[in-house]
Protein backbone atom coordinates (compact mmCIF):
# COMPACT_ATOMS: atom_id res chain seq x y z
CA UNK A 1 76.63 78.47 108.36
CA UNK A 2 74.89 80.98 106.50
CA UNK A 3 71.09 80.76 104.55
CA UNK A 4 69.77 82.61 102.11
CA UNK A 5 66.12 83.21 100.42
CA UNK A 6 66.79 82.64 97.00
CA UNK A 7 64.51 83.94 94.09
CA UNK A 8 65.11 83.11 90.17
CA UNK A 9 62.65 83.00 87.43
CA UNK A 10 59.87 83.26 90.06
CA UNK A 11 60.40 80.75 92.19
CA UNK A 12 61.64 81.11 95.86
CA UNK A 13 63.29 78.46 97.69
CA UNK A 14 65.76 78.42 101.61
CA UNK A 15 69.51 77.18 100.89
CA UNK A 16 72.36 76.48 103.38
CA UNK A 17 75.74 77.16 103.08
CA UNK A 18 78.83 76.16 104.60
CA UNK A 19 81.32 79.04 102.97
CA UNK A 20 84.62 77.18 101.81
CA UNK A 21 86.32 80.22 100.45
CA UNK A 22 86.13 83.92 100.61
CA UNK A 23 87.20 86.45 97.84
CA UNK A 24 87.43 90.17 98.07
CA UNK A 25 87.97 91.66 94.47
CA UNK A 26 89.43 95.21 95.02
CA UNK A 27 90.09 97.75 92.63
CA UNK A 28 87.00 96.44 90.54
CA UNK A 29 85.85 99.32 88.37
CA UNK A 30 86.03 99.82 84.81
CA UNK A 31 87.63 103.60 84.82
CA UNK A 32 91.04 102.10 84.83
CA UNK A 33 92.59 105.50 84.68
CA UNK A 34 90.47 107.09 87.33
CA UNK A 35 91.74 103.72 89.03
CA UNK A 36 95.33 104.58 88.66
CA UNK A 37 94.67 108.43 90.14
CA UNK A 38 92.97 106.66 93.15
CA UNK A 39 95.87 104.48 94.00
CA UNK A 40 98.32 107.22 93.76
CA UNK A 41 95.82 109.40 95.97
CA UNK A 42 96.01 106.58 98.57
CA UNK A 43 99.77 106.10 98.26
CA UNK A 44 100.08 109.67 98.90
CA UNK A 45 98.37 108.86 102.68
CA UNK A 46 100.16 106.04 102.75
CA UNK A 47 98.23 103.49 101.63
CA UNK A 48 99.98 100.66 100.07
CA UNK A 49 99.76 99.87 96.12
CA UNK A 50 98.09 96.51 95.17
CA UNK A 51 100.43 94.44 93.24
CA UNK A 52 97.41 94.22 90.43
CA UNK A 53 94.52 95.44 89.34
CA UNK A 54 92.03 94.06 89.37
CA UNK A 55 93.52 92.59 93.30
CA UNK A 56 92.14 89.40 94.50
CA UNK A 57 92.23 89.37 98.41
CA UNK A 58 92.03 85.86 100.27
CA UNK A 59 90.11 86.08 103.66
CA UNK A 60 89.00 83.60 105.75
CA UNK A 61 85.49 82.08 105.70
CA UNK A 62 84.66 82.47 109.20
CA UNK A 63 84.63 86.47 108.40
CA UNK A 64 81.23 86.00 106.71
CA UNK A 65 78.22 87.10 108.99
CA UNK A 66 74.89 87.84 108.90
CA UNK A 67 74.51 88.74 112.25
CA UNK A 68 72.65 91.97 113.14
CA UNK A 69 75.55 93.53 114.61
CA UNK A 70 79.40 93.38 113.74
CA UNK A 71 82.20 94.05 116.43
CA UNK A 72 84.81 95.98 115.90
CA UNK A 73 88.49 96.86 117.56
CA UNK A 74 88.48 100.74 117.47
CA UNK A 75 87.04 104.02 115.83
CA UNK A 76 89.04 103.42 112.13
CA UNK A 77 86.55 101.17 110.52
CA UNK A 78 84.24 101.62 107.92
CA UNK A 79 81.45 99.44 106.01
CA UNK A 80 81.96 99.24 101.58
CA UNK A 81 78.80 97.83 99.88
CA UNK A 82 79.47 95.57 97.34
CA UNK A 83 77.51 92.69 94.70
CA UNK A 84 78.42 89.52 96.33
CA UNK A 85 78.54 86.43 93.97
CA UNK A 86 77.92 83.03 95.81
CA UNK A 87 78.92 79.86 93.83
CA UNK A 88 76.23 76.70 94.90
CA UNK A 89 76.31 73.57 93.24
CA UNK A 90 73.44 74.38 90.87
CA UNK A 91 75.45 78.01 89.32
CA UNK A 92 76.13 81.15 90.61
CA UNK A 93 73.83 83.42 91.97
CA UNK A 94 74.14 87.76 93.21
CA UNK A 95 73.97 89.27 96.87
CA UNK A 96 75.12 91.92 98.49
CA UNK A 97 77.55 92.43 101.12
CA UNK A 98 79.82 94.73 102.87
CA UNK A 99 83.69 94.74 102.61
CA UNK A 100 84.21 95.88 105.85
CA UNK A 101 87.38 97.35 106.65
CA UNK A 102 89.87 98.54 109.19
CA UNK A 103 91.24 101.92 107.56
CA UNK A 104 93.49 102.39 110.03
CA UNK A 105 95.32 98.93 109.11
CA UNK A 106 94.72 99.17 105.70
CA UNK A 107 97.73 101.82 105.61
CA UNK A 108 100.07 98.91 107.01
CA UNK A 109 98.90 96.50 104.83
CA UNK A 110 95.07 96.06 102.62
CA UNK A 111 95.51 92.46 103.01
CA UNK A 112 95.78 92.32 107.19
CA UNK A 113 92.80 95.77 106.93
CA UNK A 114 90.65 92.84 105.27
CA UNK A 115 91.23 89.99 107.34
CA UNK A 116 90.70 91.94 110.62
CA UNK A 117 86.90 92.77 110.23
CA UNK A 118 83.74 90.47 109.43
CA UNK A 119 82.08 90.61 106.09
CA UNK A 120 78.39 91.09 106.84
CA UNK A 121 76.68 89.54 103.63
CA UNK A 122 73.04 89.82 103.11
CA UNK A 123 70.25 87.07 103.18
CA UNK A 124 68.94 86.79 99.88
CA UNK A 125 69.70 86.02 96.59
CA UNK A 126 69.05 86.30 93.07
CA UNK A 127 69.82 83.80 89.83
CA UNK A 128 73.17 85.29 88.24
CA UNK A 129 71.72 84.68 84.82
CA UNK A 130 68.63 86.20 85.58
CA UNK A 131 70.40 89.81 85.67
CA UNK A 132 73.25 89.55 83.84
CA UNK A 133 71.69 90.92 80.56
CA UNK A 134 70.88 94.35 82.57
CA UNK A 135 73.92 94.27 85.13
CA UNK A 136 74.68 97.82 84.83
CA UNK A 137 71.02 98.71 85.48
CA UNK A 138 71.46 97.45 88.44
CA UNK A 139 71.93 100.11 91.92
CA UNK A 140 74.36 99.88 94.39
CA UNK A 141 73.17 101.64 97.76
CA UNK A 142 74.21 102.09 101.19
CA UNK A 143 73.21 104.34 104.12
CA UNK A 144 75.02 104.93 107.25
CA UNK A 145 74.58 106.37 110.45
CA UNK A 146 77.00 108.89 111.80
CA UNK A 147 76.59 111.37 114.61
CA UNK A 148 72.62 110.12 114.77
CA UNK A 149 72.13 111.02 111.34
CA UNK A 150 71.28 108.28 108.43
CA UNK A 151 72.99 109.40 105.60
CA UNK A 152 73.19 108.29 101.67
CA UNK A 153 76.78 107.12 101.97
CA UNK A 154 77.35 105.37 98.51
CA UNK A 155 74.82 105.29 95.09
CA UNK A 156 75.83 104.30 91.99
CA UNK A 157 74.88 101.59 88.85
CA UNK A 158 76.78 98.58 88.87
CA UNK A 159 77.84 99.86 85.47
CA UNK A 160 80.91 101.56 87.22
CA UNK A 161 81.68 98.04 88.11
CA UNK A 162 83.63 95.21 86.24
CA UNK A 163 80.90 93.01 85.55
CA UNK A 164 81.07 89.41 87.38
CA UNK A 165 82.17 86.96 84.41
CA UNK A 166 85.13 90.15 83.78
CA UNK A 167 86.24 89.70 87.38
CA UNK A 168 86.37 85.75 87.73
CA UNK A 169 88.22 85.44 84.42
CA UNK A 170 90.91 87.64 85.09
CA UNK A 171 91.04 85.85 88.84
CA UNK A 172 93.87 83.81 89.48
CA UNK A 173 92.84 80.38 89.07
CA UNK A 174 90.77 80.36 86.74
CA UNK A 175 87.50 81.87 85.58
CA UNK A 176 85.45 79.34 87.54
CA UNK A 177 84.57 79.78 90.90
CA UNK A 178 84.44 76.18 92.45
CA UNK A 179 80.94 76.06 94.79
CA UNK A 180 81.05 76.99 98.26
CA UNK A 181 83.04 80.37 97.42
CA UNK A 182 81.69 83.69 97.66
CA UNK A 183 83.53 86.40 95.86
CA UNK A 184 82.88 90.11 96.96
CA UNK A 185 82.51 92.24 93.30
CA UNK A 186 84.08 95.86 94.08
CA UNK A 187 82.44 99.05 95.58
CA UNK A 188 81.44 102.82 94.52
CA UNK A 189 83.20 105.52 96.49
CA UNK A 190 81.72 106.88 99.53
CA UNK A 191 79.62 110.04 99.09
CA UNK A 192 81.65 112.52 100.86
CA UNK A 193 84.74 110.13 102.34
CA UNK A 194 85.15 107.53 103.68
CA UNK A 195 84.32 107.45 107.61
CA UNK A 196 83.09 105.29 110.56
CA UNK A 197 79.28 104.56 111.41
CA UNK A 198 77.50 103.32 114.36
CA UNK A 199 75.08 101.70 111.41
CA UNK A 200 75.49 100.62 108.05
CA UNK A 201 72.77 99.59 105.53
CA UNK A 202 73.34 98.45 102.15
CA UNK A 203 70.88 97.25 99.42
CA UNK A 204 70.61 96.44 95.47
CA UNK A 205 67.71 97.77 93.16
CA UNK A 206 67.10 96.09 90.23
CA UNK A 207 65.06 98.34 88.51
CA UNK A 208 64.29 96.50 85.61
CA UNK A 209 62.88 93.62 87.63
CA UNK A 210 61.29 95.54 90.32
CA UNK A 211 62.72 93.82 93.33
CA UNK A 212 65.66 94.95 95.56
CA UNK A 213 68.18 93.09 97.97
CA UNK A 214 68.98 94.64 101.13
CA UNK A 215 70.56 94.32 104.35
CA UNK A 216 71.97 95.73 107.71
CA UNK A 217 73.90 95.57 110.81
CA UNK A 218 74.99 97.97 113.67
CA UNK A 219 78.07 98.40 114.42
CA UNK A 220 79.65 98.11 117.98
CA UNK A 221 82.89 99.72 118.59
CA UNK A 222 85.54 97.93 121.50
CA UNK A 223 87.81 100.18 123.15
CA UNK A 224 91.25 100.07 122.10
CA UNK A 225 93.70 99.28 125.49
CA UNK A 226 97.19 99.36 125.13
């Protein structure tokens, strides 16, 4: 069960949620070209090629956390900060969460790499239609600490981004997104590669509103036994 603090139009209010369905929207920006470079970087590494793009990624509900710290199986994972749309029975509303992701795995398959980690997703949450008319305004942040240091790890507007209605109609399905799913919007690339943290901190400025989401969690590494 997760909650959230929900603001829109001034008002605050506490909601529940029982997730039904999870989405992970990869390959999510607009730059379709700079897209196509990327996967062919990856490919080159040995990273497999999504059969679209946008990809729509099916994970299972139970991966959603908002626990303070997320447990991992070895040194090859990594946190991706992302806008988070959560569908409730009274519309859709924007969070923030992180894809996180076992890189290691993710050259045997992106679909098992996303399964195989918990999706920390942030507490609160704003009114979809509240933003939408400055979405790429909005800033996509995250911080993470590596070797002791805390680190700007991504930073970017959420214009590099498909924005959410672009992403849910070309979703297979339909461009509705029945309540009780949350759909995870796409990331920015990682200032200076992606790599592992023992902390990861994410948050979303909306700077025409003056307000910001954010969120946290540590991460805590198992050892891998053979």
């Amino acid at each position: 069960m997760l909650t959230f603090a929900r603001s829109a139009y001034g008002r605050q209010d506490r909601i529940a949620l029982d997730p039904e369905a999870v989405v992970i929207g990869g390959w999510a920006g607009r730059d379709e070209a700079a897209i196509r470079h990327h996967i062919e970087e990856l490919a080159a590494i040995g990273v497999p090629r999504p059969s679209s793009v946008p990809v729509y990624y099916r994970v299972a509900a139970e991966t959603l956390t908002q626990a303070p710290r997320l447990t991992v199986l070895g040194p090859d994972t990594s946190g991706e900060a992302e806008p988070v749309l959560v569908s409730l029975a009274d519309g859709l509303w924007l969070g923030l969460g992180s894809d996180h992701t076992d890189r290691k795995a993710e050259t045997i398959g992106i679909a098992l790499s996303k399964q195989l980690c918990g999706k920390p997703v942030g507490t609160g949450l704003w009114r979809l239609d509240e933003v939408e008319a400055h979405w790429d305004e909005l800033i996509l942040r995250a911080f993470a600490t590596i070797d002791g240091e805390r680190v700007l790890y991504q930073e970017g507007r959420l214009s590099a981004l498909r924005p959410p209605r672009d992403l849910m109609q070309r979703r297979p399905g339909g461009p509705d997104l029945p309540p009780g799913t949350v759909m995870f919007g796409g990331t920015l690339g990682a200032i200076g590669g992606i790599r592992p943290a023992s902390r990861f901190e994410m948050e979303l400025e909306d700077p025409v509103l003056g307000r910001r989401l954010a969120h946290g969690y540590d991460v805590v590494t198992l050892p891998v036994v053979a």
